[in-house]
PDB file of N, CA and C in Angstrom:
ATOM      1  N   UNK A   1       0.826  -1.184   0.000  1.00  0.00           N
ATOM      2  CA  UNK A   1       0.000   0.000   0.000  1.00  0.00           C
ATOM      3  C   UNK A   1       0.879   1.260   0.000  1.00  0.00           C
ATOM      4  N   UNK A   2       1.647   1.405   0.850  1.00  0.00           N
ATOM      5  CA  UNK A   2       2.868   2.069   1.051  1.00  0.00           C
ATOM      6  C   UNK A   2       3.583   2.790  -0.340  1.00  0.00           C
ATOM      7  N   UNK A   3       3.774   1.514  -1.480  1.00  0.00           N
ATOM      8  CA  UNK A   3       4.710   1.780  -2.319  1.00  0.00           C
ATOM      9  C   UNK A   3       3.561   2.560  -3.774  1.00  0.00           C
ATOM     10  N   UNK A   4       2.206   1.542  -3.369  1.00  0.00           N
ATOM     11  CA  UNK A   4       1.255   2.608  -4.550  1.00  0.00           C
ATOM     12  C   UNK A   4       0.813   3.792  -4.028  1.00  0.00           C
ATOM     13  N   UNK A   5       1.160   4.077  -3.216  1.00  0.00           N
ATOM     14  CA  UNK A   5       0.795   5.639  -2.606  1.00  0.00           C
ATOM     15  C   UNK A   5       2.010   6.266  -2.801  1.00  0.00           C
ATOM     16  N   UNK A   6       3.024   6.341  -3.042  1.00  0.00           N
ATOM     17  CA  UNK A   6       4.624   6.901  -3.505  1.00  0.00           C
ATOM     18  C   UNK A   6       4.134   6.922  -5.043  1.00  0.00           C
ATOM     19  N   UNK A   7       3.489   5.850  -5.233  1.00  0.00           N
ATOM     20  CA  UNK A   7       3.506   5.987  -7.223  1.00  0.00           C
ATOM     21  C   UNK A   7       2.676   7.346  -7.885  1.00  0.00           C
ATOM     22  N   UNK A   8       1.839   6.954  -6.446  1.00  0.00           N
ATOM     23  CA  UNK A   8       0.651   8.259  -7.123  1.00  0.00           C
ATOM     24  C   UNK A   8       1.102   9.516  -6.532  1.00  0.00           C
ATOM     25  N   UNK A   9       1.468   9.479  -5.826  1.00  0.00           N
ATOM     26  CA  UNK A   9       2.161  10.597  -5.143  1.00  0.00           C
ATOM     27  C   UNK A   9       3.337  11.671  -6.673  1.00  0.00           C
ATOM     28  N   UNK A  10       4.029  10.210  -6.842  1.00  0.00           N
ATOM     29  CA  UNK A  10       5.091  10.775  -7.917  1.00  0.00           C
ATOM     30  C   UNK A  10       4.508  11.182  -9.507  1.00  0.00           C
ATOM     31  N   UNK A  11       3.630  10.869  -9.413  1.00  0.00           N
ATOM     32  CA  UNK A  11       2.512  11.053 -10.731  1.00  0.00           C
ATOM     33  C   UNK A  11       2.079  12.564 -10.723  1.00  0.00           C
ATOM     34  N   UNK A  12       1.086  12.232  -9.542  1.00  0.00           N
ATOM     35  CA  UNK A  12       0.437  13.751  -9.331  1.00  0.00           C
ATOM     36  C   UNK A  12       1.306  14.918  -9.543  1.00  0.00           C
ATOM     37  N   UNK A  13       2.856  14.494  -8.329  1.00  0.00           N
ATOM     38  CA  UNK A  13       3.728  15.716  -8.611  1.00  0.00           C
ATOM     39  C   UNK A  13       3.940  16.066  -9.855  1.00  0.00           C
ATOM     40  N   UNK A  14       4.322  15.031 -10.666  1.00  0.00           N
ATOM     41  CA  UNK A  14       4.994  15.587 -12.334  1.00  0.00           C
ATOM     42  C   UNK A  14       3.650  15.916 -12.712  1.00  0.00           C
ATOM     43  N   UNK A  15       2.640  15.292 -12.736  1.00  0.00           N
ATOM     44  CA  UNK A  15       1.935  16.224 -13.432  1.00  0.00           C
ATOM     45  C   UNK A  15       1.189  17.537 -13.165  1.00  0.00           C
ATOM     46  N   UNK A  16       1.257  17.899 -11.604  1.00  0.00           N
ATOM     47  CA  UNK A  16       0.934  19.243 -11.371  1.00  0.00           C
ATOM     48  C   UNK A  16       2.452  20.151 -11.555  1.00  0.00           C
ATOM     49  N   UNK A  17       3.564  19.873 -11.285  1.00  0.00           N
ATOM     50  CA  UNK A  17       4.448  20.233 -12.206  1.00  0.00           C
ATOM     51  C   UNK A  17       4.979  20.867 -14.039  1.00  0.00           C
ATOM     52  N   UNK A  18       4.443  19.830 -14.257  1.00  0.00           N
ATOM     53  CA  UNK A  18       4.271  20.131 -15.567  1.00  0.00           C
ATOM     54  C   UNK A  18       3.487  21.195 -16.354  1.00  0.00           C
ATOM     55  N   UNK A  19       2.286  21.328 -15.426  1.00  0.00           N
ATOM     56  CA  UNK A  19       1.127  22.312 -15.431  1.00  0.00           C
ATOM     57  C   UNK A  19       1.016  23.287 -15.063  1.00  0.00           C
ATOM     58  N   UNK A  20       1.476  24.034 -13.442  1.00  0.00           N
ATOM     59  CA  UNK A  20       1.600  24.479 -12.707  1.00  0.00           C
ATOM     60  C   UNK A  20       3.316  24.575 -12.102  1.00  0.00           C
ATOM     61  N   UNK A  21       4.812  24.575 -12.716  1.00  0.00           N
ATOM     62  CA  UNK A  21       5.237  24.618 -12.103  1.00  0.00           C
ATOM     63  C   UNK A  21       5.675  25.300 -10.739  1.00  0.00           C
ATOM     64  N   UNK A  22       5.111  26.779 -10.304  1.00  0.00           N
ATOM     65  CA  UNK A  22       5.366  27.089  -9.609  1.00  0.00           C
ATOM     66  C   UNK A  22       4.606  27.422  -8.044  1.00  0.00           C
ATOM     67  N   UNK A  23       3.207  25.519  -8.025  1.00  0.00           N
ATOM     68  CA  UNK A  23       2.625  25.208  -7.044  1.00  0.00           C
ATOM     69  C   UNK A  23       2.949  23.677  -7.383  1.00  0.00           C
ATOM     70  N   UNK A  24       3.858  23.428  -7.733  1.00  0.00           N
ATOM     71  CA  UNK A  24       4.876  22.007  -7.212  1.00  0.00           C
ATOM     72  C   UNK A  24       4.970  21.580  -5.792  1.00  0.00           C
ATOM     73  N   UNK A  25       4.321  20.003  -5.426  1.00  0.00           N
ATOM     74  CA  UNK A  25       4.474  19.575  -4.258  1.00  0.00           C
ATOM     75  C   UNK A  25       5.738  19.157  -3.925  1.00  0.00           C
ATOM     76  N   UNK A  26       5.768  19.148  -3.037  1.00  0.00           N
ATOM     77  CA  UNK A  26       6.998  19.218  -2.110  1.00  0.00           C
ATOM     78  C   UNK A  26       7.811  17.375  -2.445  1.00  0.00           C
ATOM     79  N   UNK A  27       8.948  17.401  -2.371  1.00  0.00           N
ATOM     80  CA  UNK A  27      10.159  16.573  -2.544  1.00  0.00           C
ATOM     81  C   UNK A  27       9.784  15.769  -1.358  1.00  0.00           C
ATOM     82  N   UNK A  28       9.594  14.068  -1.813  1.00  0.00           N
ATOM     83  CA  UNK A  28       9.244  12.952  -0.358  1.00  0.00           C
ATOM     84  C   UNK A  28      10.652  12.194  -0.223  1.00  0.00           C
ATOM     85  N   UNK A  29      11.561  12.078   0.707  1.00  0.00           N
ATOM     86  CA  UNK A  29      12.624  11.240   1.023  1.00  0.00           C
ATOM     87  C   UNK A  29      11.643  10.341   2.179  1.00  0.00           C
ATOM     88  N   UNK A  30      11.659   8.994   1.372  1.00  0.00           N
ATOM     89  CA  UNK A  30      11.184   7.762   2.340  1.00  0.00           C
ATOM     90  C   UNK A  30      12.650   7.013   3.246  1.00  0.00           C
ATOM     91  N   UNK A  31      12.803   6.988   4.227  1.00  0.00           N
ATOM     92  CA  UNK A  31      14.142   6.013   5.107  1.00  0.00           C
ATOM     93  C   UNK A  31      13.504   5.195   5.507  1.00  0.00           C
ATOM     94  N   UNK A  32      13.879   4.002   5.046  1.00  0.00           N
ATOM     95  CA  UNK A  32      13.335   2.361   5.661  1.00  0.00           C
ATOM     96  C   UNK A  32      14.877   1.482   6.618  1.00  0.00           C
ATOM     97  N   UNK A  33      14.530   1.668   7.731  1.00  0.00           N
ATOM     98  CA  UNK A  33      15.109   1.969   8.750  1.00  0.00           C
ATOM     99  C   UNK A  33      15.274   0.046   9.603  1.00  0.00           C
ATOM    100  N   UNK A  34      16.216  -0.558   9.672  1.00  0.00           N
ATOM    101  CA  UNK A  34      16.078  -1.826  10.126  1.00  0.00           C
ATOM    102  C   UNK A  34      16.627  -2.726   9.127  1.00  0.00           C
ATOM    103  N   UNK A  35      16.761  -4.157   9.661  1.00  0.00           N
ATOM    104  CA  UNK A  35      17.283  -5.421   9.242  1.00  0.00           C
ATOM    105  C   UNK A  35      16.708  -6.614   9.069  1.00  0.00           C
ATOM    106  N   UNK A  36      15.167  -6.306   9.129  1.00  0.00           N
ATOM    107  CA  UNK A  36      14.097  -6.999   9.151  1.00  0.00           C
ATOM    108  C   UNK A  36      14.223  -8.626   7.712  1.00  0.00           C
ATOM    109  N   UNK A  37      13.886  -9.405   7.562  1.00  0.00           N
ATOM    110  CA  UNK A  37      13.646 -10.125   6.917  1.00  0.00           C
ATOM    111  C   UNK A  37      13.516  -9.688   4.968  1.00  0.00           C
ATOM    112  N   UNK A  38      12.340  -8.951   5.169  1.00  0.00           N
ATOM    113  CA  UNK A  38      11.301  -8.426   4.228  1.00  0.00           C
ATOM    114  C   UNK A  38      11.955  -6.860   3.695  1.00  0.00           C
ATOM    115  N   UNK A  39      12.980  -6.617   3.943  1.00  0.00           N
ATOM    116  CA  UNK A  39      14.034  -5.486   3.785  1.00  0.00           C
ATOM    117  C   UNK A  39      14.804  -5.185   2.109  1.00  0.00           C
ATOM    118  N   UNK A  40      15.356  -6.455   2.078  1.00  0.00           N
ATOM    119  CA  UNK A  40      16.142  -7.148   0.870  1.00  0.00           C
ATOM    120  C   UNK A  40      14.964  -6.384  -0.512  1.00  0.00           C
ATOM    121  N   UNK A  41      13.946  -7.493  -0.325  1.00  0.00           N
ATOM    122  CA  UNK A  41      12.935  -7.804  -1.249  1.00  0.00           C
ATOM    123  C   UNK A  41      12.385  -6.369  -1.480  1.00  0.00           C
ATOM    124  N   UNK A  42      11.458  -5.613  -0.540  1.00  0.00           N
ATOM    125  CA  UNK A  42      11.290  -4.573  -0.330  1.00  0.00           C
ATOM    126  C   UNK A  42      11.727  -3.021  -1.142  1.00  0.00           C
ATOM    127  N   UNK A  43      13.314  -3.150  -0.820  1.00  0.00           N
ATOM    128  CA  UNK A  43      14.214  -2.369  -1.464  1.00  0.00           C
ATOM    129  C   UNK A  43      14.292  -2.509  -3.114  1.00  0.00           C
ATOM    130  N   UNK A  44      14.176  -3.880  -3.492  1.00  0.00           N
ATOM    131  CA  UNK A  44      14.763  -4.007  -4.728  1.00  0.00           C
ATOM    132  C   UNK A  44      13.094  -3.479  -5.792  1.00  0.00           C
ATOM    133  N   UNK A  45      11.970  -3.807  -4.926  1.00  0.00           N
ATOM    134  CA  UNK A  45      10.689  -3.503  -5.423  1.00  0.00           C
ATOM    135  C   UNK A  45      10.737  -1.797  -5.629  1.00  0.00           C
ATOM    136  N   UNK A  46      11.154  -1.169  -4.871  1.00  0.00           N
ATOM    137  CA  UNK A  46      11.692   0.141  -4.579  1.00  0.00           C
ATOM    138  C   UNK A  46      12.677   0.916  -5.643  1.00  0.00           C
ATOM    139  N   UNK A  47      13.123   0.507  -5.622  1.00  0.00           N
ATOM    140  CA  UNK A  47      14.580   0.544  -6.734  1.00  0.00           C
ATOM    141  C   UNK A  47      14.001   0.742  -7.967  1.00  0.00           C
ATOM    142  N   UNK A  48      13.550  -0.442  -7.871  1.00  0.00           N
ATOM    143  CA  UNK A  48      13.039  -0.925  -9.865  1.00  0.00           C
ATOM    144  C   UNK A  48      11.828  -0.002  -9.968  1.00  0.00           C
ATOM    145  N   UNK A  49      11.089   0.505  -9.165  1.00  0.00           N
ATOM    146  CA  UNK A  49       9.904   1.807  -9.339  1.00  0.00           C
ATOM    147  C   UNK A  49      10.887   3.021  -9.666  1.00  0.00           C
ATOM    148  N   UNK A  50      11.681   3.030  -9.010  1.00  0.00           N
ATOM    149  CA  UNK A  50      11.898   4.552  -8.501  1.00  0.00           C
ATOM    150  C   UNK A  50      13.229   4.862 -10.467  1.00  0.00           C
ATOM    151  N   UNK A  51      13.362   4.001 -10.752  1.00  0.00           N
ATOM    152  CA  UNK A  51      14.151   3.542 -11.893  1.00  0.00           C
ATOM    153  C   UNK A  51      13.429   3.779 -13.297  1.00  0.00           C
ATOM    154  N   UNK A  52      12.729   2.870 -13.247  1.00  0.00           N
ATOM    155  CA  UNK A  52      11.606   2.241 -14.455  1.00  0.00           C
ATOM    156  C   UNK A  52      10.580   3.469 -14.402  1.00  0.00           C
ATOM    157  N   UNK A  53      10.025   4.171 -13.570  1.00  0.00           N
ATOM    158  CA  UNK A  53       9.123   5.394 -13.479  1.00  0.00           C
ATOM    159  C   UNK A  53       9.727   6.293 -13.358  1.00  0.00           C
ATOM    160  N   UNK A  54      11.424   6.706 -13.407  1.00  0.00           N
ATOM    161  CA  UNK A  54      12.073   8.038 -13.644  1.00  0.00           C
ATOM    162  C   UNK A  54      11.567   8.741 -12.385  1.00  0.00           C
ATOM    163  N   UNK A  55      11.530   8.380 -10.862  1.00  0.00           N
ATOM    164  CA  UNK A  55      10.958   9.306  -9.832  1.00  0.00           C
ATOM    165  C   UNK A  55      11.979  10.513  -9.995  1.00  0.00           C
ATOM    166  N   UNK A  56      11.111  11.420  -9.915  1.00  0.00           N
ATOM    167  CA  UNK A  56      11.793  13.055  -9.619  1.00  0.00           C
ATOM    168  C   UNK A  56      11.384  13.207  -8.197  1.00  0.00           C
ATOM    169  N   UNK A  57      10.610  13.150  -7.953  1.00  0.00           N
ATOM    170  CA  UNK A  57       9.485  13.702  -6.360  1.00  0.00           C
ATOM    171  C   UNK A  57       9.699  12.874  -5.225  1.00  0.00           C
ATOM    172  N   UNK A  58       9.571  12.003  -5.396  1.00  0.00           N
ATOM    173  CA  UNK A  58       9.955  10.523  -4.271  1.00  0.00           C
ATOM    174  C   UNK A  58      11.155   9.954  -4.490  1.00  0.00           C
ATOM    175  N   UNK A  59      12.012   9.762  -2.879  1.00  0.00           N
ATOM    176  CA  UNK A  59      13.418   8.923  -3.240  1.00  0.00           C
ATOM    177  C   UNK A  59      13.162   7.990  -1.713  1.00  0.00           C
ATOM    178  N   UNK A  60      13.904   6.786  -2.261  1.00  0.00           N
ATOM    179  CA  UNK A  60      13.433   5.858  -0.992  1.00  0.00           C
ATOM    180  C   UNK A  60      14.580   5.221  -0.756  1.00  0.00           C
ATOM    181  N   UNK A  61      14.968   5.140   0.529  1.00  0.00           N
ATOM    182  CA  UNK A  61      16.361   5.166   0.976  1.00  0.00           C
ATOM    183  C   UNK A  61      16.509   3.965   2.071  1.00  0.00           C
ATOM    184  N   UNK A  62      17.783   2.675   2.578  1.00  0.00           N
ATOM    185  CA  UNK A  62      17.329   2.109   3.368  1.00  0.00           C
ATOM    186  C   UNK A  62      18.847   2.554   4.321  1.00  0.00           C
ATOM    187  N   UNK A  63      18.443   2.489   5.430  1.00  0.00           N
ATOM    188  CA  UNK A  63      19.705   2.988   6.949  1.00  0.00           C
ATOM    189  C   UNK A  63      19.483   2.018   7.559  1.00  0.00           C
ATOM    190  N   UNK A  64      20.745   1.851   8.438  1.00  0.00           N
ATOM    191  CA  UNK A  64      20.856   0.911   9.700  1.00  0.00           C
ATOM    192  C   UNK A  64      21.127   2.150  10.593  1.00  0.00           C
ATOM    193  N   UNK A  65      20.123   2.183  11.470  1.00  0.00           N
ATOM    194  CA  UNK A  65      20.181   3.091  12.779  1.00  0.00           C
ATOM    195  C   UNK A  65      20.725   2.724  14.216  1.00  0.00           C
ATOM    196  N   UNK A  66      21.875   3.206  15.004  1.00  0.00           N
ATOM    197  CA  UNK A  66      21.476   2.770  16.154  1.00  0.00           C
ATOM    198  C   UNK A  66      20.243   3.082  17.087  1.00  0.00           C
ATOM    199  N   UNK A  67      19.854   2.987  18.269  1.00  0.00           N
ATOM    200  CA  UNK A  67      18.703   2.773  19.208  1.00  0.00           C
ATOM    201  C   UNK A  67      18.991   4.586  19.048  1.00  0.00           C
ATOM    202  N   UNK A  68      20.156   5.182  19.538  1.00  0.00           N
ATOM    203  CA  UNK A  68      20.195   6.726  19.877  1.00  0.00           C
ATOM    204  C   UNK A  68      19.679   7.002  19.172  1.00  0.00           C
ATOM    205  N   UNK A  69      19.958   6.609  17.730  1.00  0.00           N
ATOM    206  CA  UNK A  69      19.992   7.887  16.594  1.00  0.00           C
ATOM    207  C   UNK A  69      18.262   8.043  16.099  1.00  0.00           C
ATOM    208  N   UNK A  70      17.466   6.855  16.651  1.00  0.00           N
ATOM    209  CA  UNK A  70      16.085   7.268  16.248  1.00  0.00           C
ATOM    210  C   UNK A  70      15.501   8.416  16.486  1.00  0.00           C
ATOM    211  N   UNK A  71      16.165   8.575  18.209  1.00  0.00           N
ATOM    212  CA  UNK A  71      15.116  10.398  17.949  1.00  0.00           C
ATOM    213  C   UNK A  71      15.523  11.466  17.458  1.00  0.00           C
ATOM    214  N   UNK A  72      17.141  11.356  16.874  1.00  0.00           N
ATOM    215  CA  UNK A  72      17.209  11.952  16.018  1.00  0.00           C
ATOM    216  C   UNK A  72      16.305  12.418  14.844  1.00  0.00           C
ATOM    217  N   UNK A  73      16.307  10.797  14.198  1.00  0.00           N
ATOM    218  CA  UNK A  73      15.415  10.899  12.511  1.00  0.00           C
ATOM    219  C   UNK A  73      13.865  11.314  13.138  1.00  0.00           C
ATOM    220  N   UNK A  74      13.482  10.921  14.289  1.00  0.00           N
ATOM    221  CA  UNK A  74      11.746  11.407  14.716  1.00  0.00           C
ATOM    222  C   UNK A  74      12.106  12.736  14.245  1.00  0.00           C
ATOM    223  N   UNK A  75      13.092  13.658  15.352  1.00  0.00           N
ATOM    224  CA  UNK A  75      12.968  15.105  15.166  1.00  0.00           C
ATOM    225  C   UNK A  75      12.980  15.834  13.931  1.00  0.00           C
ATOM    226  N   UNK A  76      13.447  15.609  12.965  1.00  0.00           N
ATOM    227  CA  UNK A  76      13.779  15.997  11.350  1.00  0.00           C
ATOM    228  C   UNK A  76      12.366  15.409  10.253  1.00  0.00           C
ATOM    229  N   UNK A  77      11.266  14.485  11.420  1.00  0.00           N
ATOM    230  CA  UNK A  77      10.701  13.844  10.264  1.00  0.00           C
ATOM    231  C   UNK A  77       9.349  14.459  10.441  1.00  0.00           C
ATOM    232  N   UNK A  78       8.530  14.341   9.122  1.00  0.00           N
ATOM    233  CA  UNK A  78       6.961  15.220   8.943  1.00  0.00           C
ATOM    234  C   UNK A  78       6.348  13.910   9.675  1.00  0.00           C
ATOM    235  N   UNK A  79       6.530  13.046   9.188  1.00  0.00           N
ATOM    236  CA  UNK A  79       5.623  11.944   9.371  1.00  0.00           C
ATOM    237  C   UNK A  79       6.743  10.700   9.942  1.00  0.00           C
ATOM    238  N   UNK A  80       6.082   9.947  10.484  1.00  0.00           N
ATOM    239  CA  UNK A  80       7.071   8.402  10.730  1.00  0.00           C
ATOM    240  C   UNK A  80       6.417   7.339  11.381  1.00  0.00           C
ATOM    241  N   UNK A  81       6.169   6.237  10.452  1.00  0.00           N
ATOM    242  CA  UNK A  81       5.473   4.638  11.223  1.00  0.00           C
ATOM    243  C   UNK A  81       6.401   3.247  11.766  1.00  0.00           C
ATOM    244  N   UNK A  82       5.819   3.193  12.104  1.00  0.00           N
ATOM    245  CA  UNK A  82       6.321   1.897  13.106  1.00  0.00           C
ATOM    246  C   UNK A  82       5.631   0.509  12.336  1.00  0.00           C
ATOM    247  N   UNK A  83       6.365  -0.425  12.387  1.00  0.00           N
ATOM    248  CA  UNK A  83       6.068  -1.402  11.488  1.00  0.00           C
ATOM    249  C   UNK A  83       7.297  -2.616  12.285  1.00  0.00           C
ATOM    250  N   UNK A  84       6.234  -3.559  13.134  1.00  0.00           N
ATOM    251  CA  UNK A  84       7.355  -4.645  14.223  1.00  0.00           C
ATOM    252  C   UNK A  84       7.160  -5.922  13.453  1.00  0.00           C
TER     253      UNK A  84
END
């Protein structure tokens, strides 16, 4: 759900862009954060969108965090989910 909501997300932008460039939505950096199983797979689904659809608007990124550095990324972030 996650990754078709980035698609449309990156759609809408170019095309209110294209139309409107100078009420252009704002630039999404996604960080997928962990060592989880489902990480690998995930990323490469990621990749091949962000590739194959030329993203300008959305970039999706994966980090290994320590425990400190999370409230770091909380403080800097608009939004952020939890996913155990």
């Amino acid at each position: 759900m996650l990754l078709y909501a980035l698609q449309v997300y990156e759609k809408c932008a170019k095309q209110l862009y294209k139309t409107r460039p100078n009420a252009a939505l704002p630039k999404v950096l996604m960080i997928v954060t962990g060592k989880g199983p489902l990480r690998y797979a995930y990323m490469e689904k990621v990749t091949k969108l962000q590739m194959e659809e030329q993203w300008e608007f959305v970039r999706c990124v994966s980090l290994w965090l320590e425990a400190t550095d999370y409230p770091l990324l909380l403080g800097v972030s608009t939004l952020f989910t939890v996913r155990e």
